[in-house]
N, C-alpha and C. Protein backbone atom coordinates (compact mmCIF):
# COMPACT_ATOMS: atom_id res chain seq x y z
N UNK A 1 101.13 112.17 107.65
CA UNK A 1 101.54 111.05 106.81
C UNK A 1 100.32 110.19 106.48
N UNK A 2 100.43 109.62 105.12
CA UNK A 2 99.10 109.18 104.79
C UNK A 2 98.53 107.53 105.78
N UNK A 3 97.90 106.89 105.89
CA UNK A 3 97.40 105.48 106.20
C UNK A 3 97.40 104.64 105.30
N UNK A 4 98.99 104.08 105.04
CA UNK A 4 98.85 103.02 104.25
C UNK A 4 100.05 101.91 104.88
N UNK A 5 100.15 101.06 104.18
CA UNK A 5 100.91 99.54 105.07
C UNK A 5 102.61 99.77 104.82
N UNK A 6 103.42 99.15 105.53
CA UNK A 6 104.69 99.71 105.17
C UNK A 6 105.03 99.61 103.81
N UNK A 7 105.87 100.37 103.41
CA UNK A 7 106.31 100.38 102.45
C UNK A 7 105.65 100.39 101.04
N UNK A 8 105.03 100.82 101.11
CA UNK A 8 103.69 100.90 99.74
C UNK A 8 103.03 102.54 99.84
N UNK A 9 103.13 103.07 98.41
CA UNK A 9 102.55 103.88 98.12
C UNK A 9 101.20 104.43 98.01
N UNK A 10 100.94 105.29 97.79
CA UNK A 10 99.50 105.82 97.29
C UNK A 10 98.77 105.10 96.29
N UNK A 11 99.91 105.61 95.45
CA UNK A 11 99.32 104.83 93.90
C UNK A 11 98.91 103.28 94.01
N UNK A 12 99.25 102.21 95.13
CA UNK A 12 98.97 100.87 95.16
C UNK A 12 97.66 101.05 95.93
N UNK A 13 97.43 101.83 96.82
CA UNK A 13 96.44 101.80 97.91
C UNK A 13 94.95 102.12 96.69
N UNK A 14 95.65 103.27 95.57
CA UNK A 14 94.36 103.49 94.86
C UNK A 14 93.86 102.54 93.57
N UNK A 15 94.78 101.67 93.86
CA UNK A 15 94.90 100.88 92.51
C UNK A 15 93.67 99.47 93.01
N UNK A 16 94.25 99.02 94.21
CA UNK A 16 93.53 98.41 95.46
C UNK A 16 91.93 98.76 95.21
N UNK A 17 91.89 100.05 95.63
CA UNK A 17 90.31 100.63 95.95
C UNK A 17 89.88 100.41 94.73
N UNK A 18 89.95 101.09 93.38
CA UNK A 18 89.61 100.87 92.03
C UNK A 18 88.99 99.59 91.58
N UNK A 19 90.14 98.35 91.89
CA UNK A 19 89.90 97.05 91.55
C UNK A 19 89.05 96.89 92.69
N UNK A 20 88.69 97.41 93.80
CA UNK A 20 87.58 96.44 94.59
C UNK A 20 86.45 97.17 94.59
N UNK A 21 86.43 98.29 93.93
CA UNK A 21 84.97 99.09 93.74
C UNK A 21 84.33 98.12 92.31
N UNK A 22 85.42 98.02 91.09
CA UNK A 22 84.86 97.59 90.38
C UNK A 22 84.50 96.09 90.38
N UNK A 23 85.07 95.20 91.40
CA UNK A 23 84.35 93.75 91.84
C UNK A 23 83.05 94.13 92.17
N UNK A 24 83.05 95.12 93.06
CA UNK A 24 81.62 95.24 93.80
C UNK A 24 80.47 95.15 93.35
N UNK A 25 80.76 96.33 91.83
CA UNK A 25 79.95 96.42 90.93
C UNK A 25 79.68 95.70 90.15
N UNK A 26 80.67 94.52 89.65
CA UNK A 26 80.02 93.80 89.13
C UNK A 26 79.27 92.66 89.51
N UNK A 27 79.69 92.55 91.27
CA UNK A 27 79.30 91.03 91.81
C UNK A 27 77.64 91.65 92.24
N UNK A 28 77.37 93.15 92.39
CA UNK A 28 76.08 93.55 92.90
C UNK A 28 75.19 93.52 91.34
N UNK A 29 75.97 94.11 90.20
CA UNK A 29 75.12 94.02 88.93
C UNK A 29 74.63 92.38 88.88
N UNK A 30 74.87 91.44 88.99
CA UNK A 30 74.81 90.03 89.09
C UNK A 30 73.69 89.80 90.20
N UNK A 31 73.68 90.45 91.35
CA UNK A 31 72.94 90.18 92.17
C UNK A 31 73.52 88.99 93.30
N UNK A 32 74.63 89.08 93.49
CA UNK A 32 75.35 88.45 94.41
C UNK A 32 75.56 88.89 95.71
N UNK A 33 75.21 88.42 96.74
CA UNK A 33 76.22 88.68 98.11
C UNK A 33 77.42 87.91 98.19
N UNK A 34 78.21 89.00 99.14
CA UNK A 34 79.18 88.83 99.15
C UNK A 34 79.71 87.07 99.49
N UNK A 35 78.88 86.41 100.33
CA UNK A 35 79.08 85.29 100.80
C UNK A 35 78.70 84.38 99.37
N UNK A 36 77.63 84.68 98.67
CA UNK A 36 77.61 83.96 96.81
C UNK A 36 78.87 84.06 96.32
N UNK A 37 79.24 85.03 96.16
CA UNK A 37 81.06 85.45 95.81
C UNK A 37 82.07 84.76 96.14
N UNK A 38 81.96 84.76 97.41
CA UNK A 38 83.06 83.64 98.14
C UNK A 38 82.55 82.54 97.55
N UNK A 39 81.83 81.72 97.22
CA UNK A 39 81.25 80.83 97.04
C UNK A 39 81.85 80.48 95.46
N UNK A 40 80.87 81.14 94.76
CA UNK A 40 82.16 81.17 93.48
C UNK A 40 83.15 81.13 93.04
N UNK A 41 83.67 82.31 93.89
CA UNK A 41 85.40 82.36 93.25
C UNK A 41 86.01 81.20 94.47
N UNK A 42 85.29 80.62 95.21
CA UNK A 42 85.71 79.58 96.16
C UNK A 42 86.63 80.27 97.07
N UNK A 43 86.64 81.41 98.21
CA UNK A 43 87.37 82.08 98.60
C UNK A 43 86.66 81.67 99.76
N UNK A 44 87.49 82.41 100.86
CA UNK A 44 87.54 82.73 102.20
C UNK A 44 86.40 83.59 102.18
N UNK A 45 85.14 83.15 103.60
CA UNK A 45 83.85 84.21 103.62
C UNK A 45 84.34 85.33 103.79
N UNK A 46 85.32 86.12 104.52
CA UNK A 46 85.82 87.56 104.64
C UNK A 46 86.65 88.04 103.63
N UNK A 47 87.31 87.10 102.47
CA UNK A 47 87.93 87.21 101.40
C UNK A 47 87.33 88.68 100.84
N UNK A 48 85.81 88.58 100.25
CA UNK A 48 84.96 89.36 99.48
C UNK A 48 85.28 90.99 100.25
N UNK A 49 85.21 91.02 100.97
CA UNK A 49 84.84 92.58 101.78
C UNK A 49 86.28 92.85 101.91
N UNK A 50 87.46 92.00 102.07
CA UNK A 50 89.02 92.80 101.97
C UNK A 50 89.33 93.41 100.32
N UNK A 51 88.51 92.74 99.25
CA UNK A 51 89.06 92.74 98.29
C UNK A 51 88.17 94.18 98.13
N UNK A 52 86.89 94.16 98.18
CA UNK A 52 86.00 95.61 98.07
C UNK A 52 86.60 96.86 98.57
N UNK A 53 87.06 96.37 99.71
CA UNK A 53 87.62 97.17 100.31
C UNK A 53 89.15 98.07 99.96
N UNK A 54 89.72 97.43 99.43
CA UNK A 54 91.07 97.41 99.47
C UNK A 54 91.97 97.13 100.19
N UNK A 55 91.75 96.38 100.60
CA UNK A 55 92.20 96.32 101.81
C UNK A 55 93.79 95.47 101.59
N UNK A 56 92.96 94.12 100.70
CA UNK A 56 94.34 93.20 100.04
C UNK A 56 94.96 93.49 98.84
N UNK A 57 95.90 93.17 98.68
CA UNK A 57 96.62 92.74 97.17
C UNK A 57 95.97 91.65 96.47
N UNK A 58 95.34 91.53 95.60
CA UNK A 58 94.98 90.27 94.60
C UNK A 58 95.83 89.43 93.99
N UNK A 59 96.15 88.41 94.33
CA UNK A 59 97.46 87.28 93.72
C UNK A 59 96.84 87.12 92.19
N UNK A 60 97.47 87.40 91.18
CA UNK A 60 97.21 86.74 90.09
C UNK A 60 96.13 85.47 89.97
N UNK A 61 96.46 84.26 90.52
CA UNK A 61 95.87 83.44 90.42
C UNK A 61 94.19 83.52 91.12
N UNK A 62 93.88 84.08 91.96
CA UNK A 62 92.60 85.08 92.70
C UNK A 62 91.92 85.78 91.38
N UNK A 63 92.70 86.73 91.21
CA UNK A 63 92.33 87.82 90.19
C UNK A 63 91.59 86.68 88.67
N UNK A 64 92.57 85.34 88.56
CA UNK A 64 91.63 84.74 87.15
C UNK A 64 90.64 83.93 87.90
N UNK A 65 90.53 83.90 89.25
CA UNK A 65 89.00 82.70 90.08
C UNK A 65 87.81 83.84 90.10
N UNK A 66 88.27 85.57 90.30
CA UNK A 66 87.68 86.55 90.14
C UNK A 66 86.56 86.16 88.26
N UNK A 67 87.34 86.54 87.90
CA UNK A 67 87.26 86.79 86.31
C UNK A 67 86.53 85.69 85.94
N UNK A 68 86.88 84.39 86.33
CA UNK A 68 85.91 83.08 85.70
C UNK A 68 85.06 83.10 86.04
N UNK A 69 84.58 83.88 87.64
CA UNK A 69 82.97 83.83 88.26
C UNK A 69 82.40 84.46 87.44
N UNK A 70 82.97 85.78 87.04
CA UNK A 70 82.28 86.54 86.48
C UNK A 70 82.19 86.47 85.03
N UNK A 71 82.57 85.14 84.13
CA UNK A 71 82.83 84.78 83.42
C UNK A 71 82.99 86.12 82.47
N UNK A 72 84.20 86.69 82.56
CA UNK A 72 85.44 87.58 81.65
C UNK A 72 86.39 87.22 81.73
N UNK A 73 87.54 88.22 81.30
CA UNK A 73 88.76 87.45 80.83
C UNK A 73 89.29 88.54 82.36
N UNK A 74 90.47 88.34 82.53
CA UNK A 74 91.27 89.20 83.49
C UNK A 74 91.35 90.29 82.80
N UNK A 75 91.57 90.58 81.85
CA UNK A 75 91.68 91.67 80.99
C UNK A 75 90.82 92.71 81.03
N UNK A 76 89.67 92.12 81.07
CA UNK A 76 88.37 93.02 81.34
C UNK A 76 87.92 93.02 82.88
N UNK A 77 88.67 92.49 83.40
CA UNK A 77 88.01 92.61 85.22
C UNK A 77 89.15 93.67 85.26
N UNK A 78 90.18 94.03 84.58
CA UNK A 78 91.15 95.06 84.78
C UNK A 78 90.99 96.36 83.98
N UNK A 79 89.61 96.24 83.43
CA UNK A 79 89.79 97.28 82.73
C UNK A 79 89.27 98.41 83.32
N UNK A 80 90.01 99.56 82.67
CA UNK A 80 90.40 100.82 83.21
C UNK A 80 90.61 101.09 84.97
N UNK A 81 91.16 100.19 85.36
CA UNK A 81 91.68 99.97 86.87
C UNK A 81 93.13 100.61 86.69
N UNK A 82 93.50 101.66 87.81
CA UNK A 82 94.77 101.98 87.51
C UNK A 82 94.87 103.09 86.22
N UNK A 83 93.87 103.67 85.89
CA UNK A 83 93.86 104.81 84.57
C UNK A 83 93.37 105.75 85.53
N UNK A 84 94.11 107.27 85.12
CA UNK A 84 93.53 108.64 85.92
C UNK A 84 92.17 108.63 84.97
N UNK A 85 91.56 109.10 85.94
CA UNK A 85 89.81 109.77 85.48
C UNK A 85 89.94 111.02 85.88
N UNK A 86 90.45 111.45 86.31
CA UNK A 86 90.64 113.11 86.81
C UNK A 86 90.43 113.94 85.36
């Protein structure tokens, strides 16, 4: 049986990883550590590495403190998150 939290699928666990690979990339294209990040999006210092990780769910309201650091829209911090590449 796979390692994921009750009641939640695959498809959320990869949706998770997707959106926190592509934070990563953009908070490292920037030249940020993770603790600059927190700093920005005004989060919790361990905030940064659950979200990379996949670890959390992103609340809407997170996801636009995300997007304003990185000054984009949510739209584009979501883009192609959740699309097969296969």
């Amino acid at each position: 049986m796979a390692d994921t939290h009750q009641g939640e699928s695959i498809g959320s666990v990869d949706i998770r990883l997707q959106l926190g690979l592509r934070i990563r990339r953009l908070r490292e294209d920037r030249g940020w550590s993770q603790d600059v990040f927190a700093q920005m999006t005004q989060l919790g210092r361990s905030y940064p590495h659950k979200i990379e990780s996949g670890i959390v769910d992103i609340q809407l309201t997170t996801l636009v403190k995300i997007a304003k650091a990185f000054k984009i829209t949510p739209s584009q911090l979501l883009d192609s998150v959740g699309s097969e590449s296969h």
